[in-house]
Protein backbone atom coordinates (compact mmCIF):
# COMPACT_ATOMS: atom_id res chain seq x y z
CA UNK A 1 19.95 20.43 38.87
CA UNK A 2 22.37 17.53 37.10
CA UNK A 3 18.99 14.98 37.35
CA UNK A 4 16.67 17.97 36.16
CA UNK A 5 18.79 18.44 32.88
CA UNK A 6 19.44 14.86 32.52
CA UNK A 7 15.70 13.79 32.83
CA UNK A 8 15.51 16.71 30.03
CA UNK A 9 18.07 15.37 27.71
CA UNK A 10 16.69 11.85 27.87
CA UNK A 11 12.94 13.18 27.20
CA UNK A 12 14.14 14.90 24.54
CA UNK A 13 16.38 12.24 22.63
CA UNK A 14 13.37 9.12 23.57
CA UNK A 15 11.19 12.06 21.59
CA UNK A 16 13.82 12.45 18.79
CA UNK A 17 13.76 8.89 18.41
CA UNK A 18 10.40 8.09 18.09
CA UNK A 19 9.40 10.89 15.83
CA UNK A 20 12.80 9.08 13.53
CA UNK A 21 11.23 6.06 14.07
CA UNK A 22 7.85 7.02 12.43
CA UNK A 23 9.55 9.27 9.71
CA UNK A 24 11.91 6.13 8.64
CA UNK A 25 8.90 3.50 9.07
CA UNK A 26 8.67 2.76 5.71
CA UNK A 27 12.26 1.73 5.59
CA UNK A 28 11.74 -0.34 8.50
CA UNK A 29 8.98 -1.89 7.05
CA UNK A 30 11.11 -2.68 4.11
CA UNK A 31 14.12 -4.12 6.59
CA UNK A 32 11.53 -6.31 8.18
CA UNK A 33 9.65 -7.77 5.11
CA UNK A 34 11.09 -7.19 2.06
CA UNK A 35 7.98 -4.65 0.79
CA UNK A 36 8.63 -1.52 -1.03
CA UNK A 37 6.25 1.41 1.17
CA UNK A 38 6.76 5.11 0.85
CA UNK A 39 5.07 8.40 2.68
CA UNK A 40 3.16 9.07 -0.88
CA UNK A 41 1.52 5.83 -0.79
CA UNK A 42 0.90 6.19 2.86
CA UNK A 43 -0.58 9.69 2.05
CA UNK A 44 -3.12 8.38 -0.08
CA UNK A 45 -4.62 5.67 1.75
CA UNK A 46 -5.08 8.39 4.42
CA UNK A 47 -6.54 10.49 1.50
CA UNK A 48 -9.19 7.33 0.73
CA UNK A 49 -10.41 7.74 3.82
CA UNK A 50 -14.49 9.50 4.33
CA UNK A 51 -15.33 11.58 7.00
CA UNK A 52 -18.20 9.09 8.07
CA UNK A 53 -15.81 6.15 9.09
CA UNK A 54 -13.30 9.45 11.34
CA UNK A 55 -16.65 9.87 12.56
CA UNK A 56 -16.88 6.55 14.02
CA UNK A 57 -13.41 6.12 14.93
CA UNK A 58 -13.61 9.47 16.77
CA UNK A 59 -16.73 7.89 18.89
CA UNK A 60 -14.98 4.81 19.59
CA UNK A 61 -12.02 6.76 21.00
CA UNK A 62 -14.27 8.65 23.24
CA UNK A 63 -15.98 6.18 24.62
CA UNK A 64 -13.18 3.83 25.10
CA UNK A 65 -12.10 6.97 27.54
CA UNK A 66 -15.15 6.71 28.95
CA UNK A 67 -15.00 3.21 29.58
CA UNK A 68 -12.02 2.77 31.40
CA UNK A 69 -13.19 5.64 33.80
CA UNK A 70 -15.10 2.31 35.54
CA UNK A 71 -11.82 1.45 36.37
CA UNK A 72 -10.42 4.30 37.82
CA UNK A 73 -13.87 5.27 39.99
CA UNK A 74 -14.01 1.40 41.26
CA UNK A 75 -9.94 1.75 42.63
CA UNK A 76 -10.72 5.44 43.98
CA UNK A 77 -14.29 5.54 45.34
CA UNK A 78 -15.42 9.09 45.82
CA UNK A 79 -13.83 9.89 42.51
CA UNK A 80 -16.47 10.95 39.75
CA UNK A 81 -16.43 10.12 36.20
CA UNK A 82 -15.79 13.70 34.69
CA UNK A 83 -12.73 13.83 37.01
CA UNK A 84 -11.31 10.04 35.86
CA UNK A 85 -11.66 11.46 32.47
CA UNK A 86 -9.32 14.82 33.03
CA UNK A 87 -7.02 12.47 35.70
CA UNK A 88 -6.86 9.78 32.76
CA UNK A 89 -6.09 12.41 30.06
CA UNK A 90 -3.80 14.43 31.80
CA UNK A 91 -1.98 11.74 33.05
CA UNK A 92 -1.66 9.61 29.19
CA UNK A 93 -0.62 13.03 28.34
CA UNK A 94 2.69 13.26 30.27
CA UNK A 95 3.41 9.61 29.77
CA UNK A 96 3.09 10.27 26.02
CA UNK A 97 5.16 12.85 26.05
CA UNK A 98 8.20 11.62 28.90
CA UNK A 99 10.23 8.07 28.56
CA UNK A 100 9.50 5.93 32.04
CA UNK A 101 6.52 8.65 32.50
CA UNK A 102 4.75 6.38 34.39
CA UNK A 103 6.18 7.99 37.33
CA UNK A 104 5.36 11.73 36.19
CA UNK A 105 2.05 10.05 35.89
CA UNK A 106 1.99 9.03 39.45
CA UNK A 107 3.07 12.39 40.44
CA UNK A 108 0.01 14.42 38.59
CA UNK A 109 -1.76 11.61 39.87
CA UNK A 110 -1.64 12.53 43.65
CA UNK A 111 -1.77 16.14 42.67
CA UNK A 112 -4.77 16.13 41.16
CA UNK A 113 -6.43 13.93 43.90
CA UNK A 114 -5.37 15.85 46.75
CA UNK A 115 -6.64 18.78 45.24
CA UNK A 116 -9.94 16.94 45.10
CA UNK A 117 -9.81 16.17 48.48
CA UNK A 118 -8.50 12.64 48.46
CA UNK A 119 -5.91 11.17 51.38
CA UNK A 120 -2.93 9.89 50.70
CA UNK A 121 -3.78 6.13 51.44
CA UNK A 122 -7.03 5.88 49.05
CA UNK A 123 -4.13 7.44 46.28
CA UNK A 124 -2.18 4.99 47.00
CA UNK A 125 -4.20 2.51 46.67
CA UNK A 126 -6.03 2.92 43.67
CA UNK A 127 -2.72 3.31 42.11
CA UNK A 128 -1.85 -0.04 43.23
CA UNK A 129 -5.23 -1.38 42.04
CA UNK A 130 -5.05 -0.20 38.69
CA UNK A 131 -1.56 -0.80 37.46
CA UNK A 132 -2.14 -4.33 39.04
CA UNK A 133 -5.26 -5.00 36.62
CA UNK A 134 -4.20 -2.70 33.41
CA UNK A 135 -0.94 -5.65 34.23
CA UNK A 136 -3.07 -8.88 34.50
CA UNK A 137 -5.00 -7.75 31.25
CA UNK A 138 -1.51 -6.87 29.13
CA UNK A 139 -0.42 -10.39 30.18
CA UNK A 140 -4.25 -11.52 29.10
CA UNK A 141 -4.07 -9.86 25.74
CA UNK A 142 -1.38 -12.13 24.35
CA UNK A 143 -2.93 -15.08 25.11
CA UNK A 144 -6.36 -13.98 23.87
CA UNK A 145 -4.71 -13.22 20.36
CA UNK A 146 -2.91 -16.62 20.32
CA UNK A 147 -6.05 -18.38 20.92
CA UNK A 148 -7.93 -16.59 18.17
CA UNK A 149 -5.26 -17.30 15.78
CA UNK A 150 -5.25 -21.00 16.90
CA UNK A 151 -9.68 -21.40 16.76
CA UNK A 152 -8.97 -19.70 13.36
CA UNK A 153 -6.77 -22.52 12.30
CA UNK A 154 -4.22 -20.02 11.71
CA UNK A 155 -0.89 -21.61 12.59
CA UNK A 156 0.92 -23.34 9.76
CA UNK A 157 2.11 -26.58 11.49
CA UNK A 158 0.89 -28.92 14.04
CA UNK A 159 3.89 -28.07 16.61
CA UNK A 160 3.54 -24.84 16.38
CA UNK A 161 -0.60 -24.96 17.21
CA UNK A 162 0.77 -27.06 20.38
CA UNK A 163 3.41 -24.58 21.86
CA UNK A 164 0.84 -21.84 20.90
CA UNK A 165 -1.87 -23.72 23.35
CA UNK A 166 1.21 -24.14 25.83
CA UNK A 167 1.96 -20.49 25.66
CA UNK A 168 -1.26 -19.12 25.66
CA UNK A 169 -2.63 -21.52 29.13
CA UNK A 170 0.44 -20.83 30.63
CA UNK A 171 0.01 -17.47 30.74
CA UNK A 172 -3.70 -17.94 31.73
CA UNK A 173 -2.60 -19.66 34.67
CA UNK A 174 0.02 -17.41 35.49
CA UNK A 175 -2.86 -14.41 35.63
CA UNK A 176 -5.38 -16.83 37.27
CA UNK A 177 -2.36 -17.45 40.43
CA UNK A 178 -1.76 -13.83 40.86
CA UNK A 179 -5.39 -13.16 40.68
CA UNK A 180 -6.29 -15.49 43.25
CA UNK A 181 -3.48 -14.50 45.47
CA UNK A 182 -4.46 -10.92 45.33
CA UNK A 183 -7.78 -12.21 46.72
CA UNK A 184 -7.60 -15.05 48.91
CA UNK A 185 -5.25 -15.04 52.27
CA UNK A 186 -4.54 -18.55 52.32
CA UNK A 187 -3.49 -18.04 48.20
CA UNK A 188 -1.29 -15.02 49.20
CA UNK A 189 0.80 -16.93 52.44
CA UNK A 190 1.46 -19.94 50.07
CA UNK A 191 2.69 -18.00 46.52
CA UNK A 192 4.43 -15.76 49.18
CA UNK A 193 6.45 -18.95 50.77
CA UNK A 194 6.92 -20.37 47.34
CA UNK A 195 8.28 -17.05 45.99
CA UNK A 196 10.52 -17.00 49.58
CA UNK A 197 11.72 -20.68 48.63
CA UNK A 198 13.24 -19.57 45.33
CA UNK A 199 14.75 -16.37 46.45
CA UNK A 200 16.82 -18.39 49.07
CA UNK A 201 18.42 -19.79 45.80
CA UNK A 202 19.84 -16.46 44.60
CA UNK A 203 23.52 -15.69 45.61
CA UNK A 204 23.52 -14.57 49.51
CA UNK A 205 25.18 -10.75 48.26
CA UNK A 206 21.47 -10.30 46.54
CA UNK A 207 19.50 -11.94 48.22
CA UNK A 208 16.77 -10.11 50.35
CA UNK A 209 15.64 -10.25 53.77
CA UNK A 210 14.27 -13.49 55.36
CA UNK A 211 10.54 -13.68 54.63
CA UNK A 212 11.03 -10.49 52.26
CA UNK A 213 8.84 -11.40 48.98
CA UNK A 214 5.97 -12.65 51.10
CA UNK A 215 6.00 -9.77 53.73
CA UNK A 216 6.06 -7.38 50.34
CA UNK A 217 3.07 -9.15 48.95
CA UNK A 218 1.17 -9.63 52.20
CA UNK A 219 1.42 -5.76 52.44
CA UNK A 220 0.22 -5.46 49.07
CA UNK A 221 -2.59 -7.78 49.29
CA UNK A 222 -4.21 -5.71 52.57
CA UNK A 223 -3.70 -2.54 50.97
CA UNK A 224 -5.42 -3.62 47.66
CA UNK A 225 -7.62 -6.28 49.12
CA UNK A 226 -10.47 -4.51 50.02
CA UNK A 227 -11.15 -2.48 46.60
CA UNK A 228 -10.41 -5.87 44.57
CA UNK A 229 -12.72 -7.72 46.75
CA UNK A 230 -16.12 -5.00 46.36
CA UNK A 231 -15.31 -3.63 43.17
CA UNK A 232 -13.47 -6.43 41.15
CA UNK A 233 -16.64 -6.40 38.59
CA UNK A 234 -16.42 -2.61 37.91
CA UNK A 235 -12.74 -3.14 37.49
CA UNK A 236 -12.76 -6.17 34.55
CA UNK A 237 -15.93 -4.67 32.55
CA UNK A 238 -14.47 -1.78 32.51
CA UNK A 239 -11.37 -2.92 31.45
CA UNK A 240 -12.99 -5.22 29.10
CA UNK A 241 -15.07 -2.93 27.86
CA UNK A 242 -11.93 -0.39 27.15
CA UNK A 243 -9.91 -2.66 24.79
CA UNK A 244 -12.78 -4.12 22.92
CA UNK A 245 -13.10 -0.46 22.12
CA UNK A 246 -9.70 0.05 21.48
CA UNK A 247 -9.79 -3.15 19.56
CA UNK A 248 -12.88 -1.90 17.90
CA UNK A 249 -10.61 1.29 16.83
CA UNK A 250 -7.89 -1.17 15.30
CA UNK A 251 -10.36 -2.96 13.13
CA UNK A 252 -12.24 0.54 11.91
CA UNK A 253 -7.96 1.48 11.10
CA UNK A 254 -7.46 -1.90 9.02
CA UNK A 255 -10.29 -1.56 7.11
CA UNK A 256 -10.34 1.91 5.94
CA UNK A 257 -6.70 1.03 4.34
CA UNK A 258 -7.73 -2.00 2.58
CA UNK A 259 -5.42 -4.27 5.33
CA UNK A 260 -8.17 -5.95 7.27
CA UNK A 261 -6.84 -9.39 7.45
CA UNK A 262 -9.68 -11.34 9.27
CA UNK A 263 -11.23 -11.28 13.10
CA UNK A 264 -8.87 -13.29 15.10
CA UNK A 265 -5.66 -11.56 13.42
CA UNK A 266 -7.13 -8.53 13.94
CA UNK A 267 -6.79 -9.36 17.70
CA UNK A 268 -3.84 -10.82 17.21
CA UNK A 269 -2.48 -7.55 15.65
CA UNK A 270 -4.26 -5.39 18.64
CA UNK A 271 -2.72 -8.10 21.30
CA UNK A 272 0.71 -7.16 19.80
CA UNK A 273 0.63 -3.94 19.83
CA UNK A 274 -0.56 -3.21 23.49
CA UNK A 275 2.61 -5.09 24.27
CA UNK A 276 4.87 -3.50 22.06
CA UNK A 277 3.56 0.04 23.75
CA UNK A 278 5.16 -1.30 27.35
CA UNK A 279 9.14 -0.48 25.28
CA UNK A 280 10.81 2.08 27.15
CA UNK A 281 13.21 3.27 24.59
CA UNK A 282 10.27 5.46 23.56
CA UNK A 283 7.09 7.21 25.63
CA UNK A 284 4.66 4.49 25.53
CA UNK A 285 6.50 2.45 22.34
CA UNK A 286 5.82 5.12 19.85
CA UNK A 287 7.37 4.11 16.67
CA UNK A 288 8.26 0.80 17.99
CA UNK A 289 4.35 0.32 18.18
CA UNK A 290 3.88 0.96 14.30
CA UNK A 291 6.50 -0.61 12.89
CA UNK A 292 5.69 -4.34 14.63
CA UNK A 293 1.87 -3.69 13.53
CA UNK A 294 3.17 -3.02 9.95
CA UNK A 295 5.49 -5.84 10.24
CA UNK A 296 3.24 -8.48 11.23
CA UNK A 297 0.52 -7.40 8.57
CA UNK A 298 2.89 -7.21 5.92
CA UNK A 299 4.98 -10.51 7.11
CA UNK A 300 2.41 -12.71 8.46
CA UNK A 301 -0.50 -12.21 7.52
CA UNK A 302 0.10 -11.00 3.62
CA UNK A 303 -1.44 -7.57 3.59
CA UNK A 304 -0.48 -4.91 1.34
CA UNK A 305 2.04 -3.01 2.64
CA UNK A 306 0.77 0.76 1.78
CA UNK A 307 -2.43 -0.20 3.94
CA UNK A 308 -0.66 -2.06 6.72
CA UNK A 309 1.49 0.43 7.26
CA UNK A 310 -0.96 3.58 6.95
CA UNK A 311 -3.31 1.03 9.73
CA UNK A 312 -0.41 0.85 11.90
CA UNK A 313 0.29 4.86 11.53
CA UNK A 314 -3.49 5.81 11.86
CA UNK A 315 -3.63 3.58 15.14
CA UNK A 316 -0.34 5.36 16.50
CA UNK A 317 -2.59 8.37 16.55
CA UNK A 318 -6.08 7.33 18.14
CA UNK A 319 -3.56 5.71 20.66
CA UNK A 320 -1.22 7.66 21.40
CA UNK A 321 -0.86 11.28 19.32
CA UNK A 322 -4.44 12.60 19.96
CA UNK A 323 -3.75 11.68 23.80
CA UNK A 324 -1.27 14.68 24.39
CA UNK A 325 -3.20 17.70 22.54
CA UNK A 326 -6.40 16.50 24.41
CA UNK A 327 -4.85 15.76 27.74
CA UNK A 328 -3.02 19.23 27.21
CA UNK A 329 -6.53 20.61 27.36
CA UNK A 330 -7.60 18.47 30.25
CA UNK A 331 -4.55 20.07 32.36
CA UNK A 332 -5.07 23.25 31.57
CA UNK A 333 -8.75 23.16 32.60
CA UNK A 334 -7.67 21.97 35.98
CA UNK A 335 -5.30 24.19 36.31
CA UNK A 336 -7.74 27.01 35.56
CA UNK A 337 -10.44 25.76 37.95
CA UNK A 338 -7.90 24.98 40.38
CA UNK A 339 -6.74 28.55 40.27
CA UNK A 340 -9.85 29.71 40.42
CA UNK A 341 -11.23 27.84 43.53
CA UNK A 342 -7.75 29.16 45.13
CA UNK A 343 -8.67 33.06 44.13
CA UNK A 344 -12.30 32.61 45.18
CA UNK A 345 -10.64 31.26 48.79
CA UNK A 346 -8.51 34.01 49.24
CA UNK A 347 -10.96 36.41 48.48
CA UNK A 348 -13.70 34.65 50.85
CA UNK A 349 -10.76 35.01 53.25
CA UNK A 350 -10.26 38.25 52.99
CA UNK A 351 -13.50 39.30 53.44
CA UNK A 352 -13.57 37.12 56.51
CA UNK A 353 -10.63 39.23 57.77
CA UNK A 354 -12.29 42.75 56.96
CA UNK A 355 -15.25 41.45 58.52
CA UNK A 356 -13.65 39.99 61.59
CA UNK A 357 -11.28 42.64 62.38
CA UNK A 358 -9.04 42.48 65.24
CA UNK A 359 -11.80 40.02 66.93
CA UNK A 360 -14.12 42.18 68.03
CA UNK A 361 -16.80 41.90 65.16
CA UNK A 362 -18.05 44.66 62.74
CA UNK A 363 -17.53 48.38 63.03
CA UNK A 364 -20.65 49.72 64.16
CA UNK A 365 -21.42 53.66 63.97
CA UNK A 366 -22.07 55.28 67.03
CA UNK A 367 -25.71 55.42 67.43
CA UNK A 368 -27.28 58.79 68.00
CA UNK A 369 -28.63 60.13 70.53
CA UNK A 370 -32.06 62.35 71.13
């Protein structure tokens, strides 16, 4: 009951804090960069705004949805794309909604799948699979917007362009090594001795088993193995496929405020802000998420501040705000069939029962006789 409330008292004040966060943005804004922003002027770049261009961020929205569905019916085969989109919505729902939801997530997860009829193991393993690649590509994204920036000519100084191309391959090869030990044994025994090497540095009182870190990722490696090794094509276009929408969605929010600042800071600015929604202080970085985008339109790359932040604020909700009401729905529709299919059950049970009887088949009148 103490964890219960206490879960309950940190949703709640993780809520409180990002709704303060977006209702003091444009003071933040101000504390960042030095620009003068208020709601009003916010309010009317929203006002600007034509129903044709909602239109088209609404469709982009959906079919990013739709998009990373690809991911989630390559980690679970069996699974069909109508039921990744409820399990996706429902699940961005409660993490939206709950700080460190990821593992309320989890939870709906295997409830939903076992009431499709999924085992344990498959569950387990496409939820392996696809934090492991929605991971690689949040360590990708950064890089990506670094390089853009840099082919743009973008950075102001020499030394900065180099630790830029420093940054951005290290990172590269930091995905490529954990890629290629996810897929290849001989990879996986020698980043698994490595990692064992380096633990055996660490103070004996925290130090783990002998042979710990590589037995952990062996394990991991078999149980995620085979999906990553049929379906590692549906799992990258998909995910592909899913932020250039998303990405798509950022650029449609930047210029319908007047604060499009180019292509590659545009992904720059979208790079940013898919790492700024991994903060834990709030579900998924709300308010945190906005005020960084605003901040580095405003501060870097000289937009006006009105637009930047109203981009930043109109992103929040294609990202994050419209996720709850429409995974809301999503629940509730399982919940209704699921109910459903149980009362249809119980019934077809029942009549089973009446039919059945004690065992001895139906009751049969006495047939007359001449």
């Amino acid at each position: 009951m103490n964890r219960k409330w206490l879960q309950i008292t940190l949703s709640a004040v993780s809520l409180a804090l990002a709704v303060a966060l977006v209702v003091y943005l444009p003071q933040i804004v101000h504390a960042l960069t030095g620009a003068e922003v208020s709601w009003r002027e916010i309010g009317h770049e929203f006002a600007r705004m034509s129903l044709p261009a909602v239109a088209l961020m609404a469709v982009l929205w959906l079919a990013s949805l739709w998009a990373y569905t690809f991911v989630m019916t390559s980690a679970l085969p069996g699974l069909t794309h109508l039921q990744a989109l409820t399990l996706n919505a429902a699940g961005s729902a409660v993490s939206n909604l709950l700080p460190f939801g990821g593992a309320a997530g989890v939870a709906l997860t295997f409830g939903m799948t076992r009431g499709w009829g999924f085992a344990n193991r498959p569950i387990v393993v496409y939820t392996l699979v696809t934090g492991i690649w929605n991971t690689l590509f949040r360590f990708i994204l950064p890089a990506v917007g670094i390089v853009c920036l840099l082919i743009a000519g973008k950075a102001p100084n020499p030394t900065v362009a180099q630790a830029g191309w420093a940054g951005a391959i290290s990172i590269l090869v930091l995905v490529a090594v954990v890629a290629v030990a996810l897929y290849w044994d001989r990879a996986a025994a020698l980043l698994g001795g490595a990692l064992d090497a380096l633990v055996r540095l660490l103070p004996r009182r925290v130090r783990p088993g002998e042979h710990a870190v590589s037995a952990a990722i062996e394990r991991l490696r078999h149980d995620t193995a085979g999906i990553i090794h049929r379906r590692w094509p549906g799992l990258s276009l998909g995910m592909v496929a899913f932020l250039g929408l998303q990405c798509l969605i950022m650029a449609c929010c930047l210029v319908v405020t007047g604060s499009y600042p180019g292509p590659a800071e545009t992904v720059a600015v979208f790079a940013l802000s898919r790492v700024l929604t991994t903060a834990l202080v709030t579900p998924s970085g709300a308010g945190i998420m906005e005020g960084g985008v605003a901040a580095l339109l405003v501060g870097a790359f000289g937009q006006p501040a009105s637009g930047a932040t109203a981009a930043a604020v109109l992103f929040g909700f294609w990202t994050y705000t419209i996720e709850i009401p429409w995974g809301g729905l999503a629940l509730g529709g399982w919940a209704l069939l699921r109910r459903r299919d149980g009362n249809r059950a119980a019934a077809a049970s029942a009549a089973s029962g009446e039919w059945s009887g004690s065992g001895r088949g139906p009751e049969v009148p006495p047939r007359a006789t001449p």
